[in-house]
PDB file of N, CA and C in Angstrom:
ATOM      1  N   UNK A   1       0.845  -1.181   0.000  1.00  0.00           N
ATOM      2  CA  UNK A   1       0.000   0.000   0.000  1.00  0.00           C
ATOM      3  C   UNK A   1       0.891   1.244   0.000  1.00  0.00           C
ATOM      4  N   UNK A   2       0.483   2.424  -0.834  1.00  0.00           N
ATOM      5  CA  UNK A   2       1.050   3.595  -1.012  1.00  0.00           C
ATOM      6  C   UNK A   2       1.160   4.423   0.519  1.00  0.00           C
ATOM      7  N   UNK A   3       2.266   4.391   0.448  1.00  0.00           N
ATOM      8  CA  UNK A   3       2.129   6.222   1.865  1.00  0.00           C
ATOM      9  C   UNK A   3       1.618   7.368   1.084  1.00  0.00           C
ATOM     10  N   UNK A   4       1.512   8.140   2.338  1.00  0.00           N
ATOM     11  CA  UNK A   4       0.728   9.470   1.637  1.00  0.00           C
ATOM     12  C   UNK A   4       1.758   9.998   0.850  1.00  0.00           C
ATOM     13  N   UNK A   5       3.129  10.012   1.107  1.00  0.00           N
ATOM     14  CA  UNK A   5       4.587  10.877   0.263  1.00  0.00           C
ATOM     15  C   UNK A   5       4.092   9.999  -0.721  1.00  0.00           C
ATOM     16  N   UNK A   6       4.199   8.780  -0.969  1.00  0.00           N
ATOM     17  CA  UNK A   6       3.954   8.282  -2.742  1.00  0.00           C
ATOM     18  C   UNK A   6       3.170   8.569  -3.191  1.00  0.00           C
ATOM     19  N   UNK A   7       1.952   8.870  -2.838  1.00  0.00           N
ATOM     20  CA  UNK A   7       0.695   9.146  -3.676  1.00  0.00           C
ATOM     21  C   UNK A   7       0.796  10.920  -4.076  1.00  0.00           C
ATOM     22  N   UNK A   8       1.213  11.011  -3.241  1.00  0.00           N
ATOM     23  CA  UNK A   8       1.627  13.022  -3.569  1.00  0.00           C
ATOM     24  C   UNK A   8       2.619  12.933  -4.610  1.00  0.00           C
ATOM     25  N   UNK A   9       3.606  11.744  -4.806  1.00  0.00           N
ATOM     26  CA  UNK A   9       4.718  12.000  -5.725  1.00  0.00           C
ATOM     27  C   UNK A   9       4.388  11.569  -6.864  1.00  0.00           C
ATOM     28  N   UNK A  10       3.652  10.629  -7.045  1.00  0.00           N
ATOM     29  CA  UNK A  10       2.434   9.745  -7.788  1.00  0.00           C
ATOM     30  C   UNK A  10       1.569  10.833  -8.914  1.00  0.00           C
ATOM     31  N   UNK A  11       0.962  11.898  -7.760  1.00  0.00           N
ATOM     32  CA  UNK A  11       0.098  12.172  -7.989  1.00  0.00           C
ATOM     33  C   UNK A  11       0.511  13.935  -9.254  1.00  0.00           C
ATOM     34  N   UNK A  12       1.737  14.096  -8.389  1.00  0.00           N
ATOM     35  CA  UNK A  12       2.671  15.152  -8.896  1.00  0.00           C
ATOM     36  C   UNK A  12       3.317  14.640 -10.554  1.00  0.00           C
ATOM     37  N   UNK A  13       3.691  13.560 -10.689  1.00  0.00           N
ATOM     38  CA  UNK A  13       4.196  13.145 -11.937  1.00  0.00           C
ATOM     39  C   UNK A  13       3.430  12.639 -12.936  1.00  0.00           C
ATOM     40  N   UNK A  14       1.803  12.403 -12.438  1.00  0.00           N
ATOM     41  CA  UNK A  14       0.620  12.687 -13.032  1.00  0.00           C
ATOM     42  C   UNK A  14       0.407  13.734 -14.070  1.00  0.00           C
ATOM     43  N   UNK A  15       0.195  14.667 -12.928  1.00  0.00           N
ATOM     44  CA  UNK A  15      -0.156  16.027 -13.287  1.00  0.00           C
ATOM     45  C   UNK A  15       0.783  16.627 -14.729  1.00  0.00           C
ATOM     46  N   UNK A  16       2.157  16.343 -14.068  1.00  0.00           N
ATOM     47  CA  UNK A  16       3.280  16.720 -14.916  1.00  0.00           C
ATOM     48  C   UNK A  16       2.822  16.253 -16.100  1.00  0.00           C
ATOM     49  N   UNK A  17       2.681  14.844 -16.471  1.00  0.00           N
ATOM     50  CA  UNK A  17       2.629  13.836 -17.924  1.00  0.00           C
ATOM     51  C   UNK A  17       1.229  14.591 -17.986  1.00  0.00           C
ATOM     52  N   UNK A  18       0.139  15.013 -17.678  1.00  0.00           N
ATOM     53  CA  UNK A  18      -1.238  15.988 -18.344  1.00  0.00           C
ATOM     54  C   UNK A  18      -0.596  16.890 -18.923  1.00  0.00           C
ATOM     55  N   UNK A  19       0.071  17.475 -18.596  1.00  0.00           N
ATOM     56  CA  UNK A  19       1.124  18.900 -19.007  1.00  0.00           C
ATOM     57  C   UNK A  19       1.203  18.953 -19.926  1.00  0.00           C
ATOM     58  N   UNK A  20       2.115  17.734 -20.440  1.00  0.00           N
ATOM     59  CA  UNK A  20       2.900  17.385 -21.959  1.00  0.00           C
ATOM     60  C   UNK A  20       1.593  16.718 -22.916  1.00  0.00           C
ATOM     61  N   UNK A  21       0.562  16.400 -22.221  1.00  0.00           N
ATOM     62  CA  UNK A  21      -0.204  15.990 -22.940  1.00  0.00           C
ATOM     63  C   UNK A  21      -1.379  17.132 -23.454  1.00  0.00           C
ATOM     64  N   UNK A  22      -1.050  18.201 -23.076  1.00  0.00           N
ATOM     65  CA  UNK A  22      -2.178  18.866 -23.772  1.00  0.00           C
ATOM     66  C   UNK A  22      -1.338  19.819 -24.511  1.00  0.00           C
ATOM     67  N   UNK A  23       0.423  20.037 -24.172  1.00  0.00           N
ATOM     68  CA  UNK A  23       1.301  20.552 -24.953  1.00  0.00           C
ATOM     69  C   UNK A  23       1.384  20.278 -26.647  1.00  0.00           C
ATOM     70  N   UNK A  24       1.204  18.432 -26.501  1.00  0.00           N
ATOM     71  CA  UNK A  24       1.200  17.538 -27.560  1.00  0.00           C
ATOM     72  C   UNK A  24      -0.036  17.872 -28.306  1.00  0.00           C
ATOM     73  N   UNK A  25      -1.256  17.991 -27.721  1.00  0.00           N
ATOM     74  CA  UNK A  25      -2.481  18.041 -28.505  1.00  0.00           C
ATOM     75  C   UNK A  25      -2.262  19.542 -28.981  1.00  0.00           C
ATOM     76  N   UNK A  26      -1.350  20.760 -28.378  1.00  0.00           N
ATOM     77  CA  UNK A  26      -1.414  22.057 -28.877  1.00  0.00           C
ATOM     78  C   UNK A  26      -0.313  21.651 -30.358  1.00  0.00           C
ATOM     79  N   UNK A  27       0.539  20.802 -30.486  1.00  0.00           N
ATOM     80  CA  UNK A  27       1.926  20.727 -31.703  1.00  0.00           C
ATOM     81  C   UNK A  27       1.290  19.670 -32.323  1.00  0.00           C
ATOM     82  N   UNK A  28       0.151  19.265 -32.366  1.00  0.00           N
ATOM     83  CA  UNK A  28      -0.204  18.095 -33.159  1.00  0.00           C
ATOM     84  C   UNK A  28      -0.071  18.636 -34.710  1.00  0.00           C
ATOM     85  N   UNK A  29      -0.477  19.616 -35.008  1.00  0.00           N
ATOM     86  CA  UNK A  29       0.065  19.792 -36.860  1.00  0.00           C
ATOM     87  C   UNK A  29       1.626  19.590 -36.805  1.00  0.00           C
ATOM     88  N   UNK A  30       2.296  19.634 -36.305  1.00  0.00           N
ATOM     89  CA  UNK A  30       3.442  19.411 -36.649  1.00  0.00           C
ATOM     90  C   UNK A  30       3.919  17.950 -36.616  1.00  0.00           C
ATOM     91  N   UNK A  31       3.302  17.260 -36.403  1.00  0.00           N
ATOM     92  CA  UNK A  31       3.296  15.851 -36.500  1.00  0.00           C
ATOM     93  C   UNK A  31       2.665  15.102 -37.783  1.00  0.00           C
ATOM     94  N   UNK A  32       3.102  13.787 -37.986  1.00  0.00           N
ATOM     95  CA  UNK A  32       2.553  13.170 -39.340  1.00  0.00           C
ATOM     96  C   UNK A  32       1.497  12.133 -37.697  1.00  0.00           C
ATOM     97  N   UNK A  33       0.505  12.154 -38.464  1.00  0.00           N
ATOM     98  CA  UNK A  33      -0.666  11.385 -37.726  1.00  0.00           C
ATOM     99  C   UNK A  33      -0.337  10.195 -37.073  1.00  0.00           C
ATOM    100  N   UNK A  34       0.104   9.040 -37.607  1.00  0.00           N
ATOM    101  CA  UNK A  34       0.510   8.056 -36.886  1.00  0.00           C
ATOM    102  C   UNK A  34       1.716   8.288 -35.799  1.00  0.00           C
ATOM    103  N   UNK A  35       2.602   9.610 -36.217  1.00  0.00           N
ATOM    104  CA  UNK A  35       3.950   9.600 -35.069  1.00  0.00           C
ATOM    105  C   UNK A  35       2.862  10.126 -33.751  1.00  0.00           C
ATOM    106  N   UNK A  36       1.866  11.032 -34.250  1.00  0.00           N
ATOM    107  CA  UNK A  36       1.300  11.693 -33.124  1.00  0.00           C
ATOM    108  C   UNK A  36       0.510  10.639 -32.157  1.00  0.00           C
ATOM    109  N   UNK A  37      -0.722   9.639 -32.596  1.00  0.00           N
ATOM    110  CA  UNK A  37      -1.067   9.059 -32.382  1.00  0.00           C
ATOM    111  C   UNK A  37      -0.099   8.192 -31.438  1.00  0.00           C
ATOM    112  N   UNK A  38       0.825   7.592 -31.710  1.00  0.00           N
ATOM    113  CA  UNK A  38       1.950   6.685 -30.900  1.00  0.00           C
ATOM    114  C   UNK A  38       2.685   7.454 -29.965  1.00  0.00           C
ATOM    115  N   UNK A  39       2.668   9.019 -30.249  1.00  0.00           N
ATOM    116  CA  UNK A  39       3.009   9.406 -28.774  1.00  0.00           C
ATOM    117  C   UNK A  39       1.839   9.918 -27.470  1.00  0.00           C
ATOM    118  N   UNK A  40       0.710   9.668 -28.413  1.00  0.00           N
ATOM    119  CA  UNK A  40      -0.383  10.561 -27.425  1.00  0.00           C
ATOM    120  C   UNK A  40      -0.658   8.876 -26.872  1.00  0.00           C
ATOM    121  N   UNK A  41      -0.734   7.841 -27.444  1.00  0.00           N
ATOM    122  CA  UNK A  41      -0.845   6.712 -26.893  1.00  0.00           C
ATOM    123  C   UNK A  41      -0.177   6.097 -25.545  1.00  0.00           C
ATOM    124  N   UNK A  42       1.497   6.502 -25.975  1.00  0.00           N
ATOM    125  CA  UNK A  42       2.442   6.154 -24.893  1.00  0.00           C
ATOM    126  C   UNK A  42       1.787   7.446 -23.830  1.00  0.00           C
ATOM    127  N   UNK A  43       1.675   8.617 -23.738  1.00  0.00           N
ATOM    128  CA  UNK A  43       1.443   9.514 -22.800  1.00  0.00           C
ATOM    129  C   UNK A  43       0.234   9.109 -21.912  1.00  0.00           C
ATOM    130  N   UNK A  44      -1.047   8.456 -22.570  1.00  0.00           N
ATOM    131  CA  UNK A  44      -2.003   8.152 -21.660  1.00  0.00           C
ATOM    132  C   UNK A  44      -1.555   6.890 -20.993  1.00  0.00           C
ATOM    133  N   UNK A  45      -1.342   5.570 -21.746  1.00  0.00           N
ATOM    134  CA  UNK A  45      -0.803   4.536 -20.935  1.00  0.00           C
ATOM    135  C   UNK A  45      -0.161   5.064 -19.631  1.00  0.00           C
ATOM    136  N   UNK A  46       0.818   6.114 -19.459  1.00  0.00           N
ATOM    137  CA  UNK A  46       1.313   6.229 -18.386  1.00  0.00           C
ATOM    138  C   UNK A  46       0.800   7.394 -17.130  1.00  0.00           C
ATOM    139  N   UNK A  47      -0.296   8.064 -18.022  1.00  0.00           N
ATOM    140  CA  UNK A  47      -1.057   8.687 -17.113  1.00  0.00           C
ATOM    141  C   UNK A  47      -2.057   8.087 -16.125  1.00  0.00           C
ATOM    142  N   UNK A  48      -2.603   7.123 -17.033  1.00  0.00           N
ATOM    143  CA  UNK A  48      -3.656   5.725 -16.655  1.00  0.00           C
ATOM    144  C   UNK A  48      -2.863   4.707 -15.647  1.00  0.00           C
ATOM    145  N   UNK A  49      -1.890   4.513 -16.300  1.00  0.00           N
ATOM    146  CA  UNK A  49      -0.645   3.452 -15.147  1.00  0.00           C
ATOM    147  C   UNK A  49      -0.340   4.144 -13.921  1.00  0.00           C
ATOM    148  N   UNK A  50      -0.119   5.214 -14.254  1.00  0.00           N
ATOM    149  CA  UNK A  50       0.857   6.392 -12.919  1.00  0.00           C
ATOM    150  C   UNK A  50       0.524   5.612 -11.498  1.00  0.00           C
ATOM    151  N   UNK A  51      -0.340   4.584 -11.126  1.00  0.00           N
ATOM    152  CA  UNK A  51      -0.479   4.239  -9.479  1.00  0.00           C
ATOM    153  C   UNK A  51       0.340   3.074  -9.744  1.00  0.00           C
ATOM    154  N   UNK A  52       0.391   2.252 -10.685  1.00  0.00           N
ATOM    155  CA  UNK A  52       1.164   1.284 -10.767  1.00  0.00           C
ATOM    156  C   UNK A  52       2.421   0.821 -11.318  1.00  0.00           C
ATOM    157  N   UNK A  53       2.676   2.122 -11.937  1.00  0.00           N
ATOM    158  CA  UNK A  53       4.143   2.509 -12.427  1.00  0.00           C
ATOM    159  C   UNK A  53       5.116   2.831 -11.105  1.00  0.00           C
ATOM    160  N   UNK A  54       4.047   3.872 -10.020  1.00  0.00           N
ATOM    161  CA  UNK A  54       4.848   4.640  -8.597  1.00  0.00           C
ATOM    162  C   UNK A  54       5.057   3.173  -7.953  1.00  0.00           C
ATOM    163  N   UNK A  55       4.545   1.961  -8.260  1.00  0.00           N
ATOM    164  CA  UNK A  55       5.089   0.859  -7.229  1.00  0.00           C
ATOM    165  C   UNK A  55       6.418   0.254  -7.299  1.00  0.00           C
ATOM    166  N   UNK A  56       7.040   0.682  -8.458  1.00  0.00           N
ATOM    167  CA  UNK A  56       8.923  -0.346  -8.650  1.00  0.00           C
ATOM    168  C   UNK A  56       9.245   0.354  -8.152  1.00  0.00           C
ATOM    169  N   UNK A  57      10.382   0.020  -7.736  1.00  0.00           N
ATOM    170  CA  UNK A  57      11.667   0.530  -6.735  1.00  0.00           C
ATOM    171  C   UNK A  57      12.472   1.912  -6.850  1.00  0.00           C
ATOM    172  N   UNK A  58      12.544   1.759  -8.194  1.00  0.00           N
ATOM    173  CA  UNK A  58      13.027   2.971  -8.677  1.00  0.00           C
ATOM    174  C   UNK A  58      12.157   4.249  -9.316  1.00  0.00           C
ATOM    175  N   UNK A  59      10.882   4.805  -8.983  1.00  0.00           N
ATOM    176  CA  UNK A  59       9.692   5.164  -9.269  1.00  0.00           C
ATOM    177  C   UNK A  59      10.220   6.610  -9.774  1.00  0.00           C
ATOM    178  N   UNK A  60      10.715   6.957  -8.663  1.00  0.00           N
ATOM    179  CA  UNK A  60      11.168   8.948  -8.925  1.00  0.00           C
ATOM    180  C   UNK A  60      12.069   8.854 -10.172  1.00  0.00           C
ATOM    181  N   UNK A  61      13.149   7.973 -10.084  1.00  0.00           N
ATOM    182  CA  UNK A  61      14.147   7.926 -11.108  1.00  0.00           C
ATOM    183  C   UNK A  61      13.434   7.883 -12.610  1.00  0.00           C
ATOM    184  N   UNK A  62      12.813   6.789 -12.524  1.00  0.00           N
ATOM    185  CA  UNK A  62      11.639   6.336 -13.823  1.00  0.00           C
ATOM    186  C   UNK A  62      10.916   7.406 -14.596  1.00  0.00           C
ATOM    187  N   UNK A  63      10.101   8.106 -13.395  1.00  0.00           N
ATOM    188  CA  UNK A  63       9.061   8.726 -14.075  1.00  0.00           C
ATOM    189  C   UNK A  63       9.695  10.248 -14.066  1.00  0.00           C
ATOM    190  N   UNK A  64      11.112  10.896 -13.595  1.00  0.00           N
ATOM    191  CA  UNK A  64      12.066  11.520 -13.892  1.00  0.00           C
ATOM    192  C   UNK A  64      12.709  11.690 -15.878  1.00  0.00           C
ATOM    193  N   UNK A  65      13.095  10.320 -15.531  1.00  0.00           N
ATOM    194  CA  UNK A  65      13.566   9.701 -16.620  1.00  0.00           C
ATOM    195  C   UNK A  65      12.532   9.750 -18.349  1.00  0.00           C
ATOM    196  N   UNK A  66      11.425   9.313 -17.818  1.00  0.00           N
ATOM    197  CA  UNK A  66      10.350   9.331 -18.902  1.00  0.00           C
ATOM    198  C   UNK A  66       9.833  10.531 -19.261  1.00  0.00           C
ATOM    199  N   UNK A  67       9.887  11.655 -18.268  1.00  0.00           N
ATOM    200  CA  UNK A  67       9.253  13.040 -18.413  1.00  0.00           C
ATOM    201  C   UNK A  67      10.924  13.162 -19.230  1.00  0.00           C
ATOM    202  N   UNK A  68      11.432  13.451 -19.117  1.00  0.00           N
ATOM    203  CA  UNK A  68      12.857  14.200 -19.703  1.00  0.00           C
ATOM    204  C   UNK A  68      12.704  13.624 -21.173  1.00  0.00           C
ATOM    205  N   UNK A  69      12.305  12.500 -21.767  1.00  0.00           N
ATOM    206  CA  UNK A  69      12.246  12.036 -23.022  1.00  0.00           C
ATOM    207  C   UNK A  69      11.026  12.297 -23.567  1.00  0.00           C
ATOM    208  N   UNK A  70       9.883  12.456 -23.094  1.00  0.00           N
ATOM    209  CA  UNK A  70       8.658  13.071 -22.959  1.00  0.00           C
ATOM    210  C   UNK A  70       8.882  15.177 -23.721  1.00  0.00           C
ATOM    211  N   UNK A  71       9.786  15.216 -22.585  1.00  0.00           N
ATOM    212  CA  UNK A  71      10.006  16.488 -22.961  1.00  0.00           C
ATOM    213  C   UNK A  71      10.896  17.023 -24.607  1.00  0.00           C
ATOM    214  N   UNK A  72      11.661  15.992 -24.138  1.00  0.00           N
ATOM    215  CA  UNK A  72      12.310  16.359 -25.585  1.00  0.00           C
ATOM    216  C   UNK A  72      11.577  16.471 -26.969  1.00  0.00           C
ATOM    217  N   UNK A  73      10.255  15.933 -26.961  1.00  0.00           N
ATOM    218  CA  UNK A  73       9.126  16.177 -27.764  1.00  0.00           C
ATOM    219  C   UNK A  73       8.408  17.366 -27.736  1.00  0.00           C
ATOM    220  N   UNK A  74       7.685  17.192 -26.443  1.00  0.00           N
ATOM    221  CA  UNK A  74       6.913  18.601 -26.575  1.00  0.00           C
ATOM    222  C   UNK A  74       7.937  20.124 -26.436  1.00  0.00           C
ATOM    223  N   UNK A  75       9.292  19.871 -25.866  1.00  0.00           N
ATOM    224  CA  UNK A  75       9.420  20.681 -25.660  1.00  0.00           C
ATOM    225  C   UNK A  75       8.853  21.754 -24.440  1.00  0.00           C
ATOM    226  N   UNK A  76       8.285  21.086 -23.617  1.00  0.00           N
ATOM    227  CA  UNK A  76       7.015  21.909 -22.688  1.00  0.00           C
ATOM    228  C   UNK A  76       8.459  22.304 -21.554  1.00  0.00           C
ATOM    229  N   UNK A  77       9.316  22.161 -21.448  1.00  0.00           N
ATOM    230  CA  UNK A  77      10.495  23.157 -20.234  1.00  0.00           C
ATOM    231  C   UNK A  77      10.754  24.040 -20.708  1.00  0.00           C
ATOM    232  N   UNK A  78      10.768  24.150 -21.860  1.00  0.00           N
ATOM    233  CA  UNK A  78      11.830  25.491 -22.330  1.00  0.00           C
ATOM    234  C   UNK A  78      10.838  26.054 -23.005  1.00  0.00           C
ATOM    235  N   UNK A  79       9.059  26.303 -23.041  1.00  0.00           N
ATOM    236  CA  UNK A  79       8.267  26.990 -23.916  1.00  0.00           C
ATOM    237  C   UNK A  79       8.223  28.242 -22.666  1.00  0.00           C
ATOM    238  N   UNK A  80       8.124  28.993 -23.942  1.00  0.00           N
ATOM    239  CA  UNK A  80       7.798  30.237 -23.812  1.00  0.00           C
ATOM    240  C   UNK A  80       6.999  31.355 -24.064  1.00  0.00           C
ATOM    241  N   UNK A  81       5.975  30.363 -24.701  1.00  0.00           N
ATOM    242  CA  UNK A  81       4.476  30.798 -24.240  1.00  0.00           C
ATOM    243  C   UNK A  81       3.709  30.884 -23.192  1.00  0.00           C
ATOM    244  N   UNK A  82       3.751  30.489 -22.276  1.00  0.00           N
ATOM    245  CA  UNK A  82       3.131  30.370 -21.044  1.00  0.00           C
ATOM    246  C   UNK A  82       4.121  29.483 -19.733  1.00  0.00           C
ATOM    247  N   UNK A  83       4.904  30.568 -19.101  1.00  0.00           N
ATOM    248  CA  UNK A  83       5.524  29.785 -18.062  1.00  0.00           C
ATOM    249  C   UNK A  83       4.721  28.933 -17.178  1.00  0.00           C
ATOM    250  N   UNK A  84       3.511  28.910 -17.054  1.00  0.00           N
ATOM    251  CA  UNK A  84       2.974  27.846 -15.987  1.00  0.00           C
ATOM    252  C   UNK A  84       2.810  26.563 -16.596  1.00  0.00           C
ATOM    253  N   UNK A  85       2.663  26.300 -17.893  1.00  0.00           N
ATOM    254  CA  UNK A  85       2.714  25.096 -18.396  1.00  0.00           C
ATOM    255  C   UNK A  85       4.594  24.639 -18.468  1.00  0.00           C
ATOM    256  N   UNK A  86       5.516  25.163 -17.800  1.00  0.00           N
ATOM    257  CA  UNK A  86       6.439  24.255 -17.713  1.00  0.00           C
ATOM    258  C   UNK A  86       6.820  23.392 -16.394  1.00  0.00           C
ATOM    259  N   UNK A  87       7.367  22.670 -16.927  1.00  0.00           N
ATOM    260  CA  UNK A  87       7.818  21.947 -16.018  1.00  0.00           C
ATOM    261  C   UNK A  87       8.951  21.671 -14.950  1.00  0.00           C
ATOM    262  N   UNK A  88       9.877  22.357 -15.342  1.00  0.00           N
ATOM    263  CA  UNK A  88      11.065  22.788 -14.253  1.00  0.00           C
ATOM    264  C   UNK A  88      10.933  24.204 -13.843  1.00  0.00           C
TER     265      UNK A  88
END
């Protein structure tokens, strides 16, 4: 069973992966349909997973790890349209 710190950290790297996901639905013309589709796919799987992804061992590292490759797509750290949609 989750402690309350995991479910807050859980719940925080959630939020984050919504971020990139409505970043993605804003750059979708710049995508060919199927690349978009296969990344908006991988983004919900892990929004939907996020309680059962926070259970391996290495959870912070992981979902650290996946936002940073995540990002390198949308680009959502370094936009500069709207600082509240970033992420660092």
């Amino acid at each position: 069973m989750a402690t309350e710190r995991e479910k807050k950290i859980s719940e925080f790297y959630r939020q984050e992966f919504i971020r990139h996901r409505s970043r993605l639905e804003h750059q979708r013309t710049f995508f060919v349909e199927q690349t978009y589709e296969e990344i908006e796919s991988v983004l919900d799987k892990i929004i939907h997973e996020m309680d059962k992804i926070s259970q391996v061992n290495n959870f912070e590292e992981l979902a650290s790890h996946l936002l940073y490759r995540i990002d390198t797509v949308t680009s959502l750290s370094t936009s500069q349209i709207d600082p509240s949609y970033r992420v660092h």
